[in-house]
N, C-alpha and C. Protein backbone atom coordinates (compact mmCIF):
# COMPACT_ATOMS: atom_id res chain seq x y z
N UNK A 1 -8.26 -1.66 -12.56
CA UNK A 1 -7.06 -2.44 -12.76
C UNK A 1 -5.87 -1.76 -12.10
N UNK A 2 -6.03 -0.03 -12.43
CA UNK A 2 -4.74 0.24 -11.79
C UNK A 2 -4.61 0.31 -10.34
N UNK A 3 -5.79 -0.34 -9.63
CA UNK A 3 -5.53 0.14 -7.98
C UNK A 3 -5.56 -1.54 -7.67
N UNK A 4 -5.93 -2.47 -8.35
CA UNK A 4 -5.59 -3.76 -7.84
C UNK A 4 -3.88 -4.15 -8.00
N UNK A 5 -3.30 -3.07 -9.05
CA UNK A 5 -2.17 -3.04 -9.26
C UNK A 5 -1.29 -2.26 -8.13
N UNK A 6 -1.51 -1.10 -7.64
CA UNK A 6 -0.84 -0.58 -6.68
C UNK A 6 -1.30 -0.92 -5.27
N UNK A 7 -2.22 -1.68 -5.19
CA UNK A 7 -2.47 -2.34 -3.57
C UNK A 7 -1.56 -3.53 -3.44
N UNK A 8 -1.25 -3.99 -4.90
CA UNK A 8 -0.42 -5.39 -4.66
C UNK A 8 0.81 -4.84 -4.36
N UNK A 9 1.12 -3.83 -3.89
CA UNK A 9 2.68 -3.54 -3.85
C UNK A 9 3.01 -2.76 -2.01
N UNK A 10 1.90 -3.68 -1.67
CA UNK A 10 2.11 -4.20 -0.17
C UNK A 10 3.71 -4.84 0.21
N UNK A 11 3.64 -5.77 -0.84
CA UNK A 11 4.82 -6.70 -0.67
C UNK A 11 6.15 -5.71 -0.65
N UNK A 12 5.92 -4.87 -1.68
CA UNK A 12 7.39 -3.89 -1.22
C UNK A 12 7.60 -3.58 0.00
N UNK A 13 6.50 -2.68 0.19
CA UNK A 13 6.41 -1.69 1.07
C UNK A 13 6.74 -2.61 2.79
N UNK A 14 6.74 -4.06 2.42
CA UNK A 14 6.54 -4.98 3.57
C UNK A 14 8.05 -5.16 4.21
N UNK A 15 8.55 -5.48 2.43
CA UNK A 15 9.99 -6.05 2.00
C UNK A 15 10.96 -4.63 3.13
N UNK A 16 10.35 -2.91 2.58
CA UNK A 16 11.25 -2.11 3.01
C UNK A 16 11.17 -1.74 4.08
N UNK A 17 10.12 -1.98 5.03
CA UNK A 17 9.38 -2.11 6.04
C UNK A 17 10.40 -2.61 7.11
N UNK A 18 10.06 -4.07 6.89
CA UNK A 18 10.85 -4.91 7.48
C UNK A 18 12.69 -4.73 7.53
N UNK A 19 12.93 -3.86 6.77
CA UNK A 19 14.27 -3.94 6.98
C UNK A 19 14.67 -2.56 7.95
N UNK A 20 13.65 -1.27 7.68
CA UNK A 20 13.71 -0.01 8.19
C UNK A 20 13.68 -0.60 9.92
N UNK A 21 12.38 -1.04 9.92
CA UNK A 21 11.69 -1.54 11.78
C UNK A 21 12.51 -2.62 12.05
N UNK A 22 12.48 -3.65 11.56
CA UNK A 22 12.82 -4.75 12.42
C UNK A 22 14.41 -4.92 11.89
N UNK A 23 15.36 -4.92 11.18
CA UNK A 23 16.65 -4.55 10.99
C UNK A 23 16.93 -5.74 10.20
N UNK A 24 15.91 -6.17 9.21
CA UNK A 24 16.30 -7.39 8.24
C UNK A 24 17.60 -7.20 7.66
N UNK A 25 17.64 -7.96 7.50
CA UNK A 25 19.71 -7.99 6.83
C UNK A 25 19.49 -8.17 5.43
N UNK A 26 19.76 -7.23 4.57
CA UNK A 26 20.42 -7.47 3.31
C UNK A 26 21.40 -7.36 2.58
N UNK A 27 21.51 -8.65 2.08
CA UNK A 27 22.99 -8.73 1.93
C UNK A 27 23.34 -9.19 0.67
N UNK A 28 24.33 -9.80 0.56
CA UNK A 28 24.21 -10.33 -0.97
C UNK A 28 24.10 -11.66 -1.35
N UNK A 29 23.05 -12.25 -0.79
CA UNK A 29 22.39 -13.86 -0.51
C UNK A 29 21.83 -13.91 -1.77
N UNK A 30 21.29 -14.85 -2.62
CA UNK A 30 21.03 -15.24 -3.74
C UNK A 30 18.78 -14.35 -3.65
N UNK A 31 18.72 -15.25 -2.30
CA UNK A 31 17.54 -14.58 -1.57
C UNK A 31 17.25 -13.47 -1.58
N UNK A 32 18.51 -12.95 -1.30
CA UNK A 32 17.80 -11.16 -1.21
C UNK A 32 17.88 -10.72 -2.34
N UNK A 33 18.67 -10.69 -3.24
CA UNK A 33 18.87 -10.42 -4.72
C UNK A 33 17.26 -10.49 -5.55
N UNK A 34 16.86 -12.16 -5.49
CA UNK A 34 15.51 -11.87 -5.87
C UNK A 34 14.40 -10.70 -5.24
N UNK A 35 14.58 -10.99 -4.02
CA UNK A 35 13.44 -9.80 -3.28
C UNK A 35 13.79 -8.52 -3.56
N UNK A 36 14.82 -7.93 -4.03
CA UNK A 36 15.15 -6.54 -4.24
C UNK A 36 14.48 -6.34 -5.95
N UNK A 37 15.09 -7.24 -6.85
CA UNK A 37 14.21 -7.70 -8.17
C UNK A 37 13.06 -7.26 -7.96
N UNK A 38 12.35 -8.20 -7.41
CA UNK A 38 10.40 -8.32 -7.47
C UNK A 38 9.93 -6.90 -6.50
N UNK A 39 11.01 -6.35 -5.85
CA UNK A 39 10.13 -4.85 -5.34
C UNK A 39 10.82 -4.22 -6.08
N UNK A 40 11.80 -3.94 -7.28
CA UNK A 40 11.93 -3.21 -8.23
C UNK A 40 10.66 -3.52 -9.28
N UNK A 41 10.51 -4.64 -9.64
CA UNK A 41 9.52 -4.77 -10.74
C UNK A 41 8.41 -4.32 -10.20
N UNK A 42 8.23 -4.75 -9.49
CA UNK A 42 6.79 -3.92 -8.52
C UNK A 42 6.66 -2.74 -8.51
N UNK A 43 7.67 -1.88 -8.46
CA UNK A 43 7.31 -0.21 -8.65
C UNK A 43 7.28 -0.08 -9.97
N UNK A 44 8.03 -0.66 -10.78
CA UNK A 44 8.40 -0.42 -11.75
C UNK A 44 6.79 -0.48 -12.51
N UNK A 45 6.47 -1.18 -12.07
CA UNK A 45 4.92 -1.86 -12.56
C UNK A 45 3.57 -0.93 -11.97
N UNK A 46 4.12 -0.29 -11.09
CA UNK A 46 3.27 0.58 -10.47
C UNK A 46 3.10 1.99 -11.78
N UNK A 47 4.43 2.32 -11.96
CA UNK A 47 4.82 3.39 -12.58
C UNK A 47 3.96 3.46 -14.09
N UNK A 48 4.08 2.07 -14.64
CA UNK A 48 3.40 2.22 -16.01
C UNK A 48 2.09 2.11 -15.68
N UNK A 49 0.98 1.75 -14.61
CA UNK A 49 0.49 1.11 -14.40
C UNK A 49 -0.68 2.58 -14.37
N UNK A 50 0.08 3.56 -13.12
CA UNK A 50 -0.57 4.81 -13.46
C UNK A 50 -0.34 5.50 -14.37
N UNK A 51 0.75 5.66 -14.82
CA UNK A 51 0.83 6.23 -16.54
C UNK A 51 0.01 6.11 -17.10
N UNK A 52 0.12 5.26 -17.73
CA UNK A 52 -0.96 4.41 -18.95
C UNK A 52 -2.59 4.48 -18.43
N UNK A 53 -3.35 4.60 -17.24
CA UNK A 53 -3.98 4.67 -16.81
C UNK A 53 -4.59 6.38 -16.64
N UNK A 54 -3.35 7.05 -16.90
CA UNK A 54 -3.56 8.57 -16.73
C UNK A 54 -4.45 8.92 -17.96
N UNK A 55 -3.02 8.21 -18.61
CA UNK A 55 -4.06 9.23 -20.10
C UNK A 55 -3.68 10.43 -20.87
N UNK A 56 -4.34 10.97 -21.83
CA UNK A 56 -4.24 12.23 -22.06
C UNK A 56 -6.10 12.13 -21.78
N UNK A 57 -5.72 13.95 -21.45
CA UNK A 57 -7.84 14.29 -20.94
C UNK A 57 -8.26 14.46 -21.67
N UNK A 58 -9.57 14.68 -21.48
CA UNK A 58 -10.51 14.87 -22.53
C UNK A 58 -10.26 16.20 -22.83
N UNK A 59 -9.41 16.92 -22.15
CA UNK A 59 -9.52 18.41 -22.25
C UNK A 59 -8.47 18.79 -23.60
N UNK A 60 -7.82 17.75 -23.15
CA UNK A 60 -6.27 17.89 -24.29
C UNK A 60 -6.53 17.56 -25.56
N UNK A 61 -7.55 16.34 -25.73
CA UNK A 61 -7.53 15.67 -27.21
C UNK A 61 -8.75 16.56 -27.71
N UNK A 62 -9.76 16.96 -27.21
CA UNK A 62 -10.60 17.86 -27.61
C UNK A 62 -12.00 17.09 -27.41
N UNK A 63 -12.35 15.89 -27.22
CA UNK A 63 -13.03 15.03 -26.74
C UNK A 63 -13.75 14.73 -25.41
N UNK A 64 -14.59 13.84 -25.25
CA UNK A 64 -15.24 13.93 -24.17
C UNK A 64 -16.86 14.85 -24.19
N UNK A 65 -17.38 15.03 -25.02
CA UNK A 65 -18.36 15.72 -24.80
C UNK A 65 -18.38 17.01 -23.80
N UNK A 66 -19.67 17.43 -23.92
CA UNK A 66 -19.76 19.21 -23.06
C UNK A 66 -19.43 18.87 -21.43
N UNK A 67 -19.87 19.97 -21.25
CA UNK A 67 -19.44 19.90 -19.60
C UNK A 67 -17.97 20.70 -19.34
N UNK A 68 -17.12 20.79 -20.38
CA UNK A 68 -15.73 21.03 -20.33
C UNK A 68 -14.78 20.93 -18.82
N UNK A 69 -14.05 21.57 -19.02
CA UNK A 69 -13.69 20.85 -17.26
C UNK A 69 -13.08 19.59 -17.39
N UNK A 70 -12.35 19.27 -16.20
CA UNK A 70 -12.07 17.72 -16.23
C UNK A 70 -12.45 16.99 -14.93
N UNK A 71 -12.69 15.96 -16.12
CA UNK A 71 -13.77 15.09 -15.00
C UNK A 71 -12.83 13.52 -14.92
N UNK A 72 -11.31 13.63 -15.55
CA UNK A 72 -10.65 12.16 -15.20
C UNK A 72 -9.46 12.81 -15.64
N UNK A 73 -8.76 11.92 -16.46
CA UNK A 73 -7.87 11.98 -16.86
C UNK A 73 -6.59 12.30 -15.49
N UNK A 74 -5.57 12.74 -15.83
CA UNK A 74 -4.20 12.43 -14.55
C UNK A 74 -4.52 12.68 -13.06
N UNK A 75 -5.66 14.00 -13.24
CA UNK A 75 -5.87 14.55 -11.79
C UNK A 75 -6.73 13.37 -11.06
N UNK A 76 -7.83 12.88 -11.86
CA UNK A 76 -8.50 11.45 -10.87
C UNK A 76 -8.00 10.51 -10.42
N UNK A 77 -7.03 9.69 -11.69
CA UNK A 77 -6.60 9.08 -11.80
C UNK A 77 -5.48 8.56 -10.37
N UNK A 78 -4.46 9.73 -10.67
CA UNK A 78 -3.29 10.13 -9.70
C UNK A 78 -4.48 10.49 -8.36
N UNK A 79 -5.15 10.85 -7.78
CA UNK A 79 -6.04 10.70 -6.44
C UNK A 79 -6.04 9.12 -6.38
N UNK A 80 -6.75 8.89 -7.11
CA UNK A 80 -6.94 7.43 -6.87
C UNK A 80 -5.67 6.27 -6.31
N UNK A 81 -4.92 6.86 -7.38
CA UNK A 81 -3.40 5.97 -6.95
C UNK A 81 -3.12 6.17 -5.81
N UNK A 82 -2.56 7.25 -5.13
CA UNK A 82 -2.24 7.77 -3.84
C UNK A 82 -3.32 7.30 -2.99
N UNK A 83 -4.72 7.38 -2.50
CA UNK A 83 -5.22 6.03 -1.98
C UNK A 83 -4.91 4.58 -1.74
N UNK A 84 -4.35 4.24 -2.86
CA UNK A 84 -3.71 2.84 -3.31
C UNK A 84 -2.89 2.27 -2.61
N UNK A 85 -1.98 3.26 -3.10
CA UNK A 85 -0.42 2.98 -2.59
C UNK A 85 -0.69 3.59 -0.95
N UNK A 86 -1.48 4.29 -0.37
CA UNK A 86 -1.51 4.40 1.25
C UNK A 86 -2.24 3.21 1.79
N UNK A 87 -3.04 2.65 1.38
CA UNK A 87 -3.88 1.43 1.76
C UNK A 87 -2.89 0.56 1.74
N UNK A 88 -1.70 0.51 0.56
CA UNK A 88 -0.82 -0.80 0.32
C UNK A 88 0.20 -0.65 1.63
N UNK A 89 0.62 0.56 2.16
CA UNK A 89 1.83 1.06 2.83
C UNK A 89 1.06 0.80 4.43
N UNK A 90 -0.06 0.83 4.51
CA UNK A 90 -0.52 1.07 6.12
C UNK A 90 -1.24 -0.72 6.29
N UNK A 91 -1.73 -1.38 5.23
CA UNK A 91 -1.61 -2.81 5.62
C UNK A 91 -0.36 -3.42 5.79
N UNK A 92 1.08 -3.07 4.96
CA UNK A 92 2.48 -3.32 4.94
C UNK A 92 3.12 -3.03 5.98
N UNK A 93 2.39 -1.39 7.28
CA UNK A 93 2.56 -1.35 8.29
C UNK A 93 1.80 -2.22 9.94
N UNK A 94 0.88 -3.18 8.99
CA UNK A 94 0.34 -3.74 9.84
C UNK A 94 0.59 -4.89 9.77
N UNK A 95 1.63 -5.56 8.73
CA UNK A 95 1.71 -6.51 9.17
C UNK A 95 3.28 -6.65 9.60
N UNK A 96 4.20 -5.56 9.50
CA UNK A 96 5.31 -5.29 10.10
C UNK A 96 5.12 -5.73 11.34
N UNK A 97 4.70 -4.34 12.06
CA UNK A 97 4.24 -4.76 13.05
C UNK A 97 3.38 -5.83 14.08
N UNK A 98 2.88 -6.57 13.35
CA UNK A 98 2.50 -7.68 13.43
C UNK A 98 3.57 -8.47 13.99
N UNK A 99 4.43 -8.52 13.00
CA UNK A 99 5.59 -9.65 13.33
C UNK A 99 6.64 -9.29 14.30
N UNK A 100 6.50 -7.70 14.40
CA UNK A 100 7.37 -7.50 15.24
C UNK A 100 6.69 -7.43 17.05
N UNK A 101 5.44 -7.74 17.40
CA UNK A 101 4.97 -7.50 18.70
C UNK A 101 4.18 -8.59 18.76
N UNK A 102 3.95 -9.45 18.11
CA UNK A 102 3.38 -10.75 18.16
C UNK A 102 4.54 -12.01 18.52
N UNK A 103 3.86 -12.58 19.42
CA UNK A 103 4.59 -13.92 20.60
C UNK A 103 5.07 -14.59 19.58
């Protein structure tokens, strides 16, 4: 759940994208107001998204059966995200670019 959650945040990364490369104008249009909104909620959503997904470990609560060590909890978790969010940022760079070298 939490990486279908941080791949969807393409759209930011598209939103900030597009204004860094191609020199989108934002301004204070009713338009842009929403789009600044929905890529705030979007991180914002990212943020609880790996939180809550982190956890406390098995190491912390005392749980988890033998093996000791950690085998999830923030350190997997947080790998995983950072995958996420680079998959979300390098399709967000492909379709930048897209629009910016396409006829």
């Amino acid at each position: 759940t939490t990486s279908t959650v941080l791949a969807s945040s393409s759209a930011a990364f598209t939103l900030l994208l597009s204004i860094a490369l191609l020199g989108e104008h934002v301004g204070a249009d009713r338009s842009t107001a929403f789009k600044v909104a929905g890529v705030l909620a979007c991180w914002a959503g990212n943020v609880l998204a790996v939180v809550d997904a982190a956890g406390p470990t098995a190491a912390a609560t005392g749980g988890g059966g033998g093996g000791g060590g950690e085998s999830g909890g923030l350190h997997a978790t947080t790998g995983g995200a950072l995958l996420c969010l680079c998959s979300a940022l390098l399709y967000a760079c492909y379709t930048v670019l897209l629009r910016a070298f396409a006829p």
